[in-house]
Protein backbone atom coordinates (compact mmCIF):
# COMPACT_ATOMS: atom_id res chain seq x y z
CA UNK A 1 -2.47 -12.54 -7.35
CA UNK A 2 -0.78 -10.87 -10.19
CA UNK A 3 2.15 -8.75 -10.27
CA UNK A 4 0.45 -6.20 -11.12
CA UNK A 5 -2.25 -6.61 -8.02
CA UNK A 6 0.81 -7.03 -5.62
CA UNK A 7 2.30 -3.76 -6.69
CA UNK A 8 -1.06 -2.37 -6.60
CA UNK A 9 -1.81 -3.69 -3.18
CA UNK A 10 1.84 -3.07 -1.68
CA UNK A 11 1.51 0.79 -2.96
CA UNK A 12 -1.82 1.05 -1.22
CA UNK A 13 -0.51 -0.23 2.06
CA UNK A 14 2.68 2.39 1.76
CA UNK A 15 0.10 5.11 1.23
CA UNK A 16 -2.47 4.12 3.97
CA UNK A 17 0.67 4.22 5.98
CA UNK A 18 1.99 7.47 4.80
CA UNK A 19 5.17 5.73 4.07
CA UNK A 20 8.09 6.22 0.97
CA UNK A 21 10.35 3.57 -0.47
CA UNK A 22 12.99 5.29 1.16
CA UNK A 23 11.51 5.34 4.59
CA UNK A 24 10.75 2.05 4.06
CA UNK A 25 14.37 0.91 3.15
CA UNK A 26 15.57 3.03 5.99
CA UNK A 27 13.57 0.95 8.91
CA UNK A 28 13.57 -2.64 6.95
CA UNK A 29 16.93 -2.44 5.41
CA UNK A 30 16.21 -3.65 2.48
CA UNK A 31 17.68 -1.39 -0.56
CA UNK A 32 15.33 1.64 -1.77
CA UNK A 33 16.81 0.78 -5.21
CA UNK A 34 15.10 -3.18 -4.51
CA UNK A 35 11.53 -1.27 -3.41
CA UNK A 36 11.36 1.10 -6.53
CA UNK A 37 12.26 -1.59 -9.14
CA UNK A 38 9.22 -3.10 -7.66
CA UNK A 39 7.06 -0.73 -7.62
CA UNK A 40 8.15 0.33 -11.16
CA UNK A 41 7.07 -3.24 -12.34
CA UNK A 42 11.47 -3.69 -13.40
CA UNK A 43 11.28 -6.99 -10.91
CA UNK A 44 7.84 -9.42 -10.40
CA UNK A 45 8.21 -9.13 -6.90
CA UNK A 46 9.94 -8.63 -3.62
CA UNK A 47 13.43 -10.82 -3.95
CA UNK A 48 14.41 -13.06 -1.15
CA UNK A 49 13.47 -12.39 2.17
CA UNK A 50 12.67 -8.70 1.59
CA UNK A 51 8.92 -9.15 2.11
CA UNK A 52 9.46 -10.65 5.45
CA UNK A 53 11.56 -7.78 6.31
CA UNK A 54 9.77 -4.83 5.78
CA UNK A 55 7.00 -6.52 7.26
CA UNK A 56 8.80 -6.95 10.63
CA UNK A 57 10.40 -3.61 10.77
CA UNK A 58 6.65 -2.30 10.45
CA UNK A 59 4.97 -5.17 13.02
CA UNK A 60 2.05 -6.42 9.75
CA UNK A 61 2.23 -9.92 8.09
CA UNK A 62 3.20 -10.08 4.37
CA UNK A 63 -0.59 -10.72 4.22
CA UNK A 64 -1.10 -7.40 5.12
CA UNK A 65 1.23 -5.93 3.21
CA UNK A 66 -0.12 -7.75 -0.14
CA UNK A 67 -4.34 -7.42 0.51
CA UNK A 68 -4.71 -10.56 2.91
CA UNK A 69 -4.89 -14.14 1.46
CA UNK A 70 -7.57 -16.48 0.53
CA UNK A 71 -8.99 -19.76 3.27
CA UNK A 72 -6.39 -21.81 -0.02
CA UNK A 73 -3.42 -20.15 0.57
CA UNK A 74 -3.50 -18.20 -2.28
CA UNK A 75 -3.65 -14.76 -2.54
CA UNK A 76 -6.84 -12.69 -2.69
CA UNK A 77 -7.77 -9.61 -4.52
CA UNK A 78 -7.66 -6.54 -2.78
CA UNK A 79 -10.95 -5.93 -0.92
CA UNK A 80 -13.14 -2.57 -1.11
CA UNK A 81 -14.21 -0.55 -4.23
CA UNK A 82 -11.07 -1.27 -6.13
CA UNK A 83 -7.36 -0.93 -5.29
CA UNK A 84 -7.24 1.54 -8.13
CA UNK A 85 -9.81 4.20 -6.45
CA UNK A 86 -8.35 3.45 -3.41
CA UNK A 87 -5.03 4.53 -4.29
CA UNK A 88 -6.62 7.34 -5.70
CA UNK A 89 -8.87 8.37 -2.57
CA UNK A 90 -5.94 8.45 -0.39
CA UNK A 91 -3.33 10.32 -2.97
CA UNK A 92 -6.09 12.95 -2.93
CA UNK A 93 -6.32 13.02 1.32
CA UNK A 94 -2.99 14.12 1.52
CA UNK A 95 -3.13 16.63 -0.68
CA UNK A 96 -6.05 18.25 1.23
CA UNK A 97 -4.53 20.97 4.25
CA UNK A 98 -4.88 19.86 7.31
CA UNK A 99 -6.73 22.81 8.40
CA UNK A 100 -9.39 22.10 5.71
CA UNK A 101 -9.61 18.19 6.63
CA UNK A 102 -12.75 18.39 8.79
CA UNK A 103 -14.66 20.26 5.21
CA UNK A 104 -13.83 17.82 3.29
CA UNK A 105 -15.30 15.03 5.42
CA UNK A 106 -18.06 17.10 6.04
CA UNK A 107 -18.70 16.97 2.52
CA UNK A 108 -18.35 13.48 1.90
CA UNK A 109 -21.10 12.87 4.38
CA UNK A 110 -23.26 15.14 2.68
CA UNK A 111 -22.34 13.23 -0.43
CA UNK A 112 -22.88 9.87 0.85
CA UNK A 113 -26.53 10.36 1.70
């Protein structure tokens, strides 16, 4: 998987779990500064063991974390849609009032059929 994709994949996983770098390097002790430069594409990836502690301090694999991995031992692309819409769809939840949740996926049944 590319850098890109991991970034991709790691930011979809922080925003399925309603989690912020900083919450993140609160619980997993790994520096906020590390998790940004990261997620800003400054560094290819997660130095040293920093992958296997955030995903300890959160109870997921690395796997999990990163979109799963392929019967190789590679790893796979992010499954669904696209990581992309994804990201999207869920950036766009959270920003919907809570109060007016139960509309909006009243809608998107309507929309699906």
């Amino acid at each position: 998987m590319t850098t890109g994709r991991r970034q991709a994949a790691f930011r979809a996983w922080m925003v399925e779990a309603g989690l912020r770098p900083t919450a993140i390097a609160l619980k997993s002790g790994v520096a906020a500064t590390t998790i940004y430069s990261f997620l800003q594409g400054k560094t290819s990836g997660l130095r040293g063991d920093a992958e296997e502690r955030i995903a300890a301090a959160y109870g997921v694999t690395v796997d999990d974390m990163f979109g799963g991995s392929d019967a190789a031992g590679g790893a796979s692309e992010p499954r669904g849609a696209g990581i992309d819409e994804a990201i999207l769809l869920l950036e766009i939840w959270r920003d919907v009032p809570p109060e007016r949740r139960a509309e909006a996926l009243d809608a998107l049944g309507r929309f699906r059929r």
